[in-house]
C-alpha atoms as a PDB file:
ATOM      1  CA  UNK A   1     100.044 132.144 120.994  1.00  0.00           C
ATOM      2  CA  UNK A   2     101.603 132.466 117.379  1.00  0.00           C
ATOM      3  CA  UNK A   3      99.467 134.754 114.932  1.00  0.00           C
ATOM      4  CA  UNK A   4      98.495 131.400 112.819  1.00  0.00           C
ATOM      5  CA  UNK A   5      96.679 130.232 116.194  1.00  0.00           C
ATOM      6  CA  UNK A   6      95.541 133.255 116.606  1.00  0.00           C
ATOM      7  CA  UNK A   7      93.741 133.118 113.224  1.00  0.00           C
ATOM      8  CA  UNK A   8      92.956 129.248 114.749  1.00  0.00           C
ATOM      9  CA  UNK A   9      91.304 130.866 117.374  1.00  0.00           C
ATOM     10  CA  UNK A  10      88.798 133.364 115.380  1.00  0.00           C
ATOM     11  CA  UNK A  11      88.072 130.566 113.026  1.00  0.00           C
ATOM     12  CA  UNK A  12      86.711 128.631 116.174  1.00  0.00           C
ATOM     13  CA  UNK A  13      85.036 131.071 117.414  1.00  0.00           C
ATOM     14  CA  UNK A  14      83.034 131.770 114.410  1.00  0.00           C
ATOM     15  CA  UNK A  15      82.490 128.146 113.717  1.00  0.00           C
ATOM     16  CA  UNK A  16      80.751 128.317 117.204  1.00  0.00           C
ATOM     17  CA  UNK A  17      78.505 130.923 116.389  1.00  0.00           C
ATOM     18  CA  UNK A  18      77.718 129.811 112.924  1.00  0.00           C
ATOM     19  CA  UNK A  19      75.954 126.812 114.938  1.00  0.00           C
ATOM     20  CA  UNK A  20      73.922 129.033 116.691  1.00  0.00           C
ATOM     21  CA  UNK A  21      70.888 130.271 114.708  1.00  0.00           C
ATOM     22  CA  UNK A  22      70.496 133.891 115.972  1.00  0.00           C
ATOM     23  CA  UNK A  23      74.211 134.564 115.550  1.00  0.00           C
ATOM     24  CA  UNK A  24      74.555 137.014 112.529  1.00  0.00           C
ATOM     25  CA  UNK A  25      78.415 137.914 111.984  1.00  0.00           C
ATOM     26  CA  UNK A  26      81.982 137.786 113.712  1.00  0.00           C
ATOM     27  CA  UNK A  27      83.644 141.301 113.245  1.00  0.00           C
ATOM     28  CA  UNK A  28      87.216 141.098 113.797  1.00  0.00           C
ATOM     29  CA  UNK A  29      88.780 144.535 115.131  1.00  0.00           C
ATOM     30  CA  UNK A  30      92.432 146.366 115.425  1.00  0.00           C
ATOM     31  CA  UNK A  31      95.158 144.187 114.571  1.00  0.00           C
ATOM     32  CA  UNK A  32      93.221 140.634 113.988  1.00  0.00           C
ATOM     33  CA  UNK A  33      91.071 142.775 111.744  1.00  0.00           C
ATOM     34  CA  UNK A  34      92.401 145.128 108.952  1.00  0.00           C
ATOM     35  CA  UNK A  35      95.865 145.325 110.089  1.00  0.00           C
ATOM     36  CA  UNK A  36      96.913 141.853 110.300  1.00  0.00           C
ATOM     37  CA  UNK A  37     100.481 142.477 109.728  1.00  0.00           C
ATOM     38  CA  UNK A  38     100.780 143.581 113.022  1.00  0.00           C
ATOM     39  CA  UNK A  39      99.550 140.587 114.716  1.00  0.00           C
ATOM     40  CA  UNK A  40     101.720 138.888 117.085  1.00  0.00           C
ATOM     41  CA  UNK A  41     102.685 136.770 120.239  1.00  0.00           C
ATOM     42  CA  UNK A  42     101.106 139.730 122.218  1.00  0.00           C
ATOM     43  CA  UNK A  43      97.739 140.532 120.438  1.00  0.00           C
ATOM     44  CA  UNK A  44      94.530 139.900 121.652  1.00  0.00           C
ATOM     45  CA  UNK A  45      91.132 139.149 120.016  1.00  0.00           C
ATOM     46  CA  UNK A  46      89.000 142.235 119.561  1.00  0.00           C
ATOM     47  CA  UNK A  47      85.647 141.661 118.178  1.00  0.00           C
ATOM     48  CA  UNK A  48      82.194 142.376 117.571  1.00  0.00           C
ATOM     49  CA  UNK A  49      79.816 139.688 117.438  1.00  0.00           C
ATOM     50  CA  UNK A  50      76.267 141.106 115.056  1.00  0.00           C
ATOM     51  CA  UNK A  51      73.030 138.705 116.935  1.00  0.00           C
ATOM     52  CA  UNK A  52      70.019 138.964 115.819  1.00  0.00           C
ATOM     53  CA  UNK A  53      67.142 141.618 117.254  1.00  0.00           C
ATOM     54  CA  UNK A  54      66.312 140.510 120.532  1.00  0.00           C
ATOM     55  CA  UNK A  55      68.983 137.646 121.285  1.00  0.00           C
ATOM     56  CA  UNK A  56      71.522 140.296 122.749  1.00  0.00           C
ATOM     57  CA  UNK A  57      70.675 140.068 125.977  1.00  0.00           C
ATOM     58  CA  UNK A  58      71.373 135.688 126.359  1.00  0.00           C
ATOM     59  CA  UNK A  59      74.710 136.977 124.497  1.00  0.00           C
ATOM     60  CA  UNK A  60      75.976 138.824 127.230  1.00  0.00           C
ATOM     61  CA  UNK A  61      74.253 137.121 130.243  1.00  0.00           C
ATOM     62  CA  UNK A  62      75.523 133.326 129.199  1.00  0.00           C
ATOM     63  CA  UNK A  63      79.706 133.166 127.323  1.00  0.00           C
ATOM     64  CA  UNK A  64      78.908 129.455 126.389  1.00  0.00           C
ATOM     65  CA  UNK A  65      79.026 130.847 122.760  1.00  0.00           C
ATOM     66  CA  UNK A  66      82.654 132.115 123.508  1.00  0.00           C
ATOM     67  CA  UNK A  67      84.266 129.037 125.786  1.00  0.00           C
ATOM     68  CA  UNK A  68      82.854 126.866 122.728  1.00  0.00           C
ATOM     69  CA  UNK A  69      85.908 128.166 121.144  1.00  0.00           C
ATOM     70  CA  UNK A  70      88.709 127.523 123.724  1.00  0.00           C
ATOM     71  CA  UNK A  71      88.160 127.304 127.612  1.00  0.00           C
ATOM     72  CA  UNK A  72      87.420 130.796 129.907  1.00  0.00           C
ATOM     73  CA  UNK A  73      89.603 131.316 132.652  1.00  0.00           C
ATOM     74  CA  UNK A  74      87.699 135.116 133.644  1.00  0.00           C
ATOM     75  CA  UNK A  75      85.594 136.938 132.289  1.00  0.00           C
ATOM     76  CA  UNK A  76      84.731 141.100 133.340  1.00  0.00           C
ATOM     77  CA  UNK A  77      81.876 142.578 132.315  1.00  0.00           C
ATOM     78  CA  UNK A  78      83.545 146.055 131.398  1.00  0.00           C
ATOM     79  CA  UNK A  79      80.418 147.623 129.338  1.00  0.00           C
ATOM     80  CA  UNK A  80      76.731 147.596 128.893  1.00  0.00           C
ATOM     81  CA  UNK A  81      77.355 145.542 125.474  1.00  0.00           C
ATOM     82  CA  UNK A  82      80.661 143.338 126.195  1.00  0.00           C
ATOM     83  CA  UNK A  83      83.146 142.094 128.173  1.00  0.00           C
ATOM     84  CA  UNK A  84      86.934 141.509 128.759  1.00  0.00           C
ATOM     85  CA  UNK A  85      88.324 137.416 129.332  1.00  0.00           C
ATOM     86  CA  UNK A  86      90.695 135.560 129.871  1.00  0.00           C
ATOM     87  CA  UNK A  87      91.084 132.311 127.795  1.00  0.00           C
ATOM     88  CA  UNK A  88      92.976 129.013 129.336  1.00  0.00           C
ATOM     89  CA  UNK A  89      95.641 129.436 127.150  1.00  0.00           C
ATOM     90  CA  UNK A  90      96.385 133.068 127.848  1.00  0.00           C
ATOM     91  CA  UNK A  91      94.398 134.839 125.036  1.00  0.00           C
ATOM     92  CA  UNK A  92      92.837 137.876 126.132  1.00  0.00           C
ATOM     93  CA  UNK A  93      89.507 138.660 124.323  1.00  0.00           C
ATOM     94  CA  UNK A  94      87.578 142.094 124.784  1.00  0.00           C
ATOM     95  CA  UNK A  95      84.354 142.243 122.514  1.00  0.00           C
ATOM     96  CA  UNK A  96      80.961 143.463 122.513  1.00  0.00           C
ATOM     97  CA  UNK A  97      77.475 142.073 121.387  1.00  0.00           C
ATOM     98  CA  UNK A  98      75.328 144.118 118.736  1.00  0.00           C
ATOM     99  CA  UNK A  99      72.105 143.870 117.258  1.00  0.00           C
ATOM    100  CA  UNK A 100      72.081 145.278 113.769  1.00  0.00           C
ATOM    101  CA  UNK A 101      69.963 148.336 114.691  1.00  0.00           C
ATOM    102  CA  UNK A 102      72.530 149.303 117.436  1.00  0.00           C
ATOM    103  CA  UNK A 103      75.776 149.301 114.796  1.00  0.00           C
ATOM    104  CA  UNK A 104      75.355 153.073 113.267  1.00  0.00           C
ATOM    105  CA  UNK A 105      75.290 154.399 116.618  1.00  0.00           C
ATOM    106  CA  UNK A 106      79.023 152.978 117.063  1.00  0.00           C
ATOM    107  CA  UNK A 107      82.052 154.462 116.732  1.00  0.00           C
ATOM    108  CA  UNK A 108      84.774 152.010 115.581  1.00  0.00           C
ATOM    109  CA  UNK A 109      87.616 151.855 112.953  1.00  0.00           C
ATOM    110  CA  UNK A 110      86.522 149.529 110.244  1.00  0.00           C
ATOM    111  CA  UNK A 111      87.055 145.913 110.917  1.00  0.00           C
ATOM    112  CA  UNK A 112      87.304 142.311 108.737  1.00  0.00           C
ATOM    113  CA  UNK A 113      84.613 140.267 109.051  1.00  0.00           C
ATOM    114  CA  UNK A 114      85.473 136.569 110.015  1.00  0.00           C
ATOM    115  CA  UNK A 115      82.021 135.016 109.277  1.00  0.00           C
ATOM    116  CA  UNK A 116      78.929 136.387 108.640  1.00  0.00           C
ATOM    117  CA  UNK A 117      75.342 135.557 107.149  1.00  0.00           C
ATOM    118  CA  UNK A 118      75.646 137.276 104.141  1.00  0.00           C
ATOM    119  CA  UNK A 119      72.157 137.582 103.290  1.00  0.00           C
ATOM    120  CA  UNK A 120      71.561 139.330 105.954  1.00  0.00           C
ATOM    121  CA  UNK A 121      74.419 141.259 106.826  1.00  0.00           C
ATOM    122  CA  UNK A 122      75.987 143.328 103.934  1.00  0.00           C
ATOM    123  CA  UNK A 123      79.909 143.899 103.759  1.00  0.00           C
ATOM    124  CA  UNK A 124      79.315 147.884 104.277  1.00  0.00           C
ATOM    125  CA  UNK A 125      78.951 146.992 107.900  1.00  0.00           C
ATOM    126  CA  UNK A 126      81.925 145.855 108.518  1.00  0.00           C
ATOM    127  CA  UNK A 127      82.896 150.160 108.317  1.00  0.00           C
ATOM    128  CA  UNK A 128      81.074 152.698 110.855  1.00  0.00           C
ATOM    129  CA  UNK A 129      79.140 154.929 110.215  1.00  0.00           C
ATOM    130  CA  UNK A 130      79.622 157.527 112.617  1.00  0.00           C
ATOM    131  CA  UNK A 131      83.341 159.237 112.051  1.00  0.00           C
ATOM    132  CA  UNK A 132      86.367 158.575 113.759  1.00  0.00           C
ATOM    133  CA  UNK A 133      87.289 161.192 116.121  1.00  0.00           C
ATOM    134  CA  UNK A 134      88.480 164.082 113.815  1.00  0.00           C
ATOM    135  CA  UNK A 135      92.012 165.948 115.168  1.00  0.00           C
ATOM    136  CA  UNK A 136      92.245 168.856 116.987  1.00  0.00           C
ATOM    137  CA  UNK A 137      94.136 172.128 115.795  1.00  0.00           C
ATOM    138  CA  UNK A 138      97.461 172.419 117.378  1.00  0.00           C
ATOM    139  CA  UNK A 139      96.852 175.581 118.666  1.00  0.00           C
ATOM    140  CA  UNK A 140      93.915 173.374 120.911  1.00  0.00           C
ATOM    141  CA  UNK A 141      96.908 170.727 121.179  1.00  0.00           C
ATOM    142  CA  UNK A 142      99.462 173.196 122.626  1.00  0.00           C
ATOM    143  CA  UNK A 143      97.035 175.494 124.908  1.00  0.00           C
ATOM    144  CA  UNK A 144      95.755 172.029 126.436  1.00  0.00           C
ATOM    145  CA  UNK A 145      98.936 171.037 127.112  1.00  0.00           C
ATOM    146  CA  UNK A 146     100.182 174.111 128.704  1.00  0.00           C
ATOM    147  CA  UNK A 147      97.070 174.209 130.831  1.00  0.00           C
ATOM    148  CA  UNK A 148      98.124 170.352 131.517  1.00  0.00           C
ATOM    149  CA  UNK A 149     101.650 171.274 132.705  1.00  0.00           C
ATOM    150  CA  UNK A 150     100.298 174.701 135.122  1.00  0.00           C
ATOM    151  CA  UNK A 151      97.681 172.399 136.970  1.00  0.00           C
ATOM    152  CA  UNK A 152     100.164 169.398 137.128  1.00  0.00           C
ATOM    153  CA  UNK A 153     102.773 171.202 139.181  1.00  0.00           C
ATOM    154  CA  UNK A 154     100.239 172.560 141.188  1.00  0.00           C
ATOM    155  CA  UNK A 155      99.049 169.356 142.362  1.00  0.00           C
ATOM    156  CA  UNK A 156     102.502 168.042 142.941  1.00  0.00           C
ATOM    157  CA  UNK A 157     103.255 171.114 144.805  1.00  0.00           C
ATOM    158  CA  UNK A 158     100.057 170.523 146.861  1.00  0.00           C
ATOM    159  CA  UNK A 159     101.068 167.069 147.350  1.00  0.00           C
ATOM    160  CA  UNK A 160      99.003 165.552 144.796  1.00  0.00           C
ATOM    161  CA  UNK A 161     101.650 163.184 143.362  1.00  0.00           C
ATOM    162  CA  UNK A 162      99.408 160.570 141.937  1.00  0.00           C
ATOM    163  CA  UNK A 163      96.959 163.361 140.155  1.00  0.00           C
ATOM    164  CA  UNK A 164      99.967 165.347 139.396  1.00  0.00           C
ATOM    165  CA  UNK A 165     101.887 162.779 137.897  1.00  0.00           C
ATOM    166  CA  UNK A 166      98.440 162.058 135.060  1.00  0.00           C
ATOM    167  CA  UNK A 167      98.284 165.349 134.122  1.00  0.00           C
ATOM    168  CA  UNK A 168     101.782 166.114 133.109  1.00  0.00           C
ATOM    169  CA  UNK A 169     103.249 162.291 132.181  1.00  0.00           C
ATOM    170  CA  UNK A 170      99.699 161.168 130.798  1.00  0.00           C
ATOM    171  CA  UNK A 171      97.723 164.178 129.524  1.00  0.00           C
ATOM    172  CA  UNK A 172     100.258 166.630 128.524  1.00  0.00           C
ATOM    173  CA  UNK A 173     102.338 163.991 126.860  1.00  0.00           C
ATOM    174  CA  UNK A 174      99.111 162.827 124.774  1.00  0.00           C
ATOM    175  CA  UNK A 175      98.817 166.409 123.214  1.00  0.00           C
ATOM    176  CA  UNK A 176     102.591 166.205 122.333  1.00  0.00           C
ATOM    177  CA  UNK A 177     102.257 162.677 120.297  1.00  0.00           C
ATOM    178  CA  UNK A 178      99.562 164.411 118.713  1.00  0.00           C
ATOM    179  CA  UNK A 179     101.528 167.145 117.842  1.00  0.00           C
ATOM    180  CA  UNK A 180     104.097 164.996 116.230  1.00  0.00           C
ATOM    181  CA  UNK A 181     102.392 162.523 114.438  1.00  0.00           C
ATOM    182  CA  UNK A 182     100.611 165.729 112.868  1.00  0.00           C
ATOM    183  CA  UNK A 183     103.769 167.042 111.897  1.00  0.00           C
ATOM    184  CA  UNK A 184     106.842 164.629 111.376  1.00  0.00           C
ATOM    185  CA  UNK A 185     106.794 161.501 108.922  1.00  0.00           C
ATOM    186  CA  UNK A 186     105.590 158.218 110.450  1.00  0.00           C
ATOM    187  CA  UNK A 187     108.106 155.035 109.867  1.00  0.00           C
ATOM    188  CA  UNK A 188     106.616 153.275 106.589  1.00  0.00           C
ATOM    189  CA  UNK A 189     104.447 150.737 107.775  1.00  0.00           C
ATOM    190  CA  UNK A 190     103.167 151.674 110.989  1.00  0.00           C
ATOM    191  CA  UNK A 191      99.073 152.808 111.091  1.00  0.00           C
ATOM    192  CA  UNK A 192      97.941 155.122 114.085  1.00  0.00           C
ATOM    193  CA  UNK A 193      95.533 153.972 115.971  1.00  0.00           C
ATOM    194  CA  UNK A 194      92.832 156.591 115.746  1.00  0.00           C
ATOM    195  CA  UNK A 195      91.454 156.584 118.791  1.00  0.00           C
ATOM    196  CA  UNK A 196      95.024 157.567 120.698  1.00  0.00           C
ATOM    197  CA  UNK A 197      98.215 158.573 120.212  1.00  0.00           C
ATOM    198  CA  UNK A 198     100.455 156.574 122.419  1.00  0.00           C
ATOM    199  CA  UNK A 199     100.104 153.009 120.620  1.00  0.00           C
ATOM    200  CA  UNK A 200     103.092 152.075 118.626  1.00  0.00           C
ATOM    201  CA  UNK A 201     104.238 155.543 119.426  1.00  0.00           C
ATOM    202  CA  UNK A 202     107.789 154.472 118.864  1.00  0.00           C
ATOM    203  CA  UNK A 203     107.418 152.795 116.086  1.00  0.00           C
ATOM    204  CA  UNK A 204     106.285 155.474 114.137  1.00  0.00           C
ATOM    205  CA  UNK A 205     108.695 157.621 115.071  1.00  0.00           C
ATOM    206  CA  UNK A 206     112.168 155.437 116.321  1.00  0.00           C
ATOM    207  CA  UNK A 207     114.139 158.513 116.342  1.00  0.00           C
ATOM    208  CA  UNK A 208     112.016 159.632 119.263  1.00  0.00           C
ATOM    209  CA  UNK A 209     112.090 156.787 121.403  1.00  0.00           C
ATOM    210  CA  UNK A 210     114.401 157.709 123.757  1.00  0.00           C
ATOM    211  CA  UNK A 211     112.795 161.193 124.448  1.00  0.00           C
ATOM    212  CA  UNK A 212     109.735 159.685 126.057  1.00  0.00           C
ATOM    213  CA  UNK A 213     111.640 158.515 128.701  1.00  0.00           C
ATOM    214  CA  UNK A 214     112.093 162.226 129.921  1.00  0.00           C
ATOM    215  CA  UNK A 215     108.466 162.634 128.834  1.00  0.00           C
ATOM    216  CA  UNK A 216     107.476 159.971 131.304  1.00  0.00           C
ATOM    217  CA  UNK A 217     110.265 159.550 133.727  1.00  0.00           C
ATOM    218  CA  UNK A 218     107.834 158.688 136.355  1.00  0.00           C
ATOM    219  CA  UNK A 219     105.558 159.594 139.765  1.00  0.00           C
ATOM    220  CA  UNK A 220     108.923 161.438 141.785  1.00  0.00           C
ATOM    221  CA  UNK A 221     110.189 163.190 138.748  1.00  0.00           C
ATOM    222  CA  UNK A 222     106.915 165.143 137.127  1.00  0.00           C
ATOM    223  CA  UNK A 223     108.743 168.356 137.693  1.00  0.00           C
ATOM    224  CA  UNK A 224     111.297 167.617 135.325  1.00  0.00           C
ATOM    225  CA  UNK A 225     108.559 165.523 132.942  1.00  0.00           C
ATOM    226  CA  UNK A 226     106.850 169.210 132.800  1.00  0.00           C
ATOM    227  CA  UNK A 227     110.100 171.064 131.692  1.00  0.00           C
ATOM    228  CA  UNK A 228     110.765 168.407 129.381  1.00  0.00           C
ATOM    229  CA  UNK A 229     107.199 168.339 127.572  1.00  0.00           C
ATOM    230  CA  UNK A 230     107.440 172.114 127.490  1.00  0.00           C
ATOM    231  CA  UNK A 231     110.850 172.321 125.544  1.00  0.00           C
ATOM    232  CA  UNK A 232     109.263 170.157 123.335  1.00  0.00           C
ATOM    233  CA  UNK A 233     105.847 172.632 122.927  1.00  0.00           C
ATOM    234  CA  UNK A 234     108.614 175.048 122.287  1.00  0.00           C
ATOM    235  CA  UNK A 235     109.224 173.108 119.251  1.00  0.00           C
ATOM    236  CA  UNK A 236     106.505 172.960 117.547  1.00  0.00           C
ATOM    237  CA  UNK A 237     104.945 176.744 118.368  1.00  0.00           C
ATOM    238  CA  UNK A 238     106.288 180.238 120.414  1.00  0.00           C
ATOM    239  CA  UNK A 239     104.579 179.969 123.389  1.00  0.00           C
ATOM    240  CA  UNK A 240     103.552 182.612 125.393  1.00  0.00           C
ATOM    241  CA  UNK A 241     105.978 183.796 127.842  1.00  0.00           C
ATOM    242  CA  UNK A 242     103.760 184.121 130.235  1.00  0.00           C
ATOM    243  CA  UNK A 243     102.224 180.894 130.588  1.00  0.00           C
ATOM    244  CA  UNK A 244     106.180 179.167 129.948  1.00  0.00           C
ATOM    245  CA  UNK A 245     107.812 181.323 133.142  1.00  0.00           C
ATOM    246  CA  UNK A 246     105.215 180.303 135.311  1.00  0.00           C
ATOM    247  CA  UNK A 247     105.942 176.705 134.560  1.00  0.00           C
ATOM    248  CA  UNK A 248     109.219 176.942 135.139  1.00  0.00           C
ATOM    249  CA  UNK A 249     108.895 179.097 138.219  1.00  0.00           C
ATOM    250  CA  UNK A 250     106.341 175.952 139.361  1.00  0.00           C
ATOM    251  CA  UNK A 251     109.325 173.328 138.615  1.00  0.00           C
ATOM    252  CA  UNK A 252     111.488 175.400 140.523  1.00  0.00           C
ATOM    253  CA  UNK A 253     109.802 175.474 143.477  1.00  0.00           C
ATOM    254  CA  UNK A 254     109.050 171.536 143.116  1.00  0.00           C
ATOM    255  CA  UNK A 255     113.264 171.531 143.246  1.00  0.00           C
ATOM    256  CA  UNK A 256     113.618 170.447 139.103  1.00  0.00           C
ATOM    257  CA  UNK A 257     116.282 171.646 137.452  1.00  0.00           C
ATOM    258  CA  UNK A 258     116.053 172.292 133.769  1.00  0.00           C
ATOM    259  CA  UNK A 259     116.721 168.697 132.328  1.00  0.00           C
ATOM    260  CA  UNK A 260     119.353 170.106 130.019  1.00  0.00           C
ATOM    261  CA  UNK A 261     121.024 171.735 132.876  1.00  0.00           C
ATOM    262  CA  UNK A 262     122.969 170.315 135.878  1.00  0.00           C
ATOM    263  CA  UNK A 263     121.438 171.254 139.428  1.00  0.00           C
ATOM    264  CA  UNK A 264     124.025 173.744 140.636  1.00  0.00           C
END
């Protein structure tokens, strides 16, 4: 799907729910909303469709409004308010169903509306109202990471692999994104997604691409994923000593060597 059908596709889709008369608004989110430029052969359709007071609940019960657009191959119902499908073609749509009362309870980053009634739906909706999630210190950002790292190893030492393998290559490596996105330059062009860290990671910062591989080197090699992430902590604060020994002594006993040093 090129970005121009993608566009197609939206323009459908709020054709068929201009036909309908307790449709409201089509709320286009992440990159088919505000961020267009980064639309591409890999993007899917994130949306909000605004119904009016009471229709909600046909909305989510019946998709005819949706396959009016293009053909359903699946649809999930993943929340409450919306769902996750699969178009014919191979779009993937996730979007929820609002009535107008529900939207300032909603935490979203603003988004481009595609259609909407205007005389009943004003352009300040199109932002939410509650805040984004606000960042955490990096002293929080450090301490949860080292607490990441200690309870990592112990699973994997406990046999935990799975469990283990979150905590240090998912977790821990979240609070160390954070970390640097708070405190190196991003590549010009490239927005953070505010709700988490890892998307277009690498984009924003190229240099580091080839570090995350040793951040993530996967499920067998968590030990040395720990002594990685905590060279980079090291980085960005002094650590206590305390809390860094014991997660090296951990990734000893798991067999790691340091990954900067050759196993003897």
């Amino acid at each position: 799907m090129t970005p121009a059908g993608l566009h197609q596709r939206l323009a459908a889709l709020a054709a068929s729910l201009q036909s309908r008369p307790d449709a409201l608004a089509l709320l286009a989110l992440g990159s088919v909303g505000r961020e267009t430029a980064r639309i591409d052969a890999w993007s899917d359709l994130d949306f909000f469709v605004i119904v009016r007071p009471g229709a909600k609940a046909a909305y989510v019960r019946e998709l005819d409004w949706l396959a009016a657009a293009h053909p359903i191959a699946w649809a999930f119902k993943n929340t409450a308010d919306g769902y996750k499908a699969l178009m014919a073609d191979g779009v993937l749509c996730e979007f929820a169903v609002f009535e107008p009362q529900e939207l300032p309870g909603i935490p979203f980053a603003p988004g481009r509306w595609i259609w909407r009634r205007e005389e009943e739906v004003p352009e300040h909706w199109a932002t939410p109202v509650p805040e984004l999630p606000q960042p955490q210190s990096a002293d929080w950002r450090v301490g949860e990471a080292l607490s990441n790292l200690l309870v990592g190893l112990q699973r994997y030492l406990r046999g935990e692999r799975v469990a283990a393998m979150r905590m240090v290559q998912v977790y821990a490596m979240d609070r160390v994104m954070e970390l640097i996105d708070a405190a190196e330059a991003h590549a010009p062009g490239v927005s953070r997604d505010p709700f988490t860290a890892d998307r277009r990671f690498e984009l924003r910062h190229p240099a580091r691409a080839s570090e995350v591989r040793g951040w993530a080197p996967g499920i067998d090699r968590t030990p040395q994923a720990a002594l990685a992430l905590l060279d980079e902590l090291a980085r960005h604060q002094s650590l206590p000593e305390a809390v860094a020994a014991r997660i090296r002594a951990l990734a000893a006993q798991c067999g790691a060597p340091h990954p900067d040093r050759p196993k003897a």
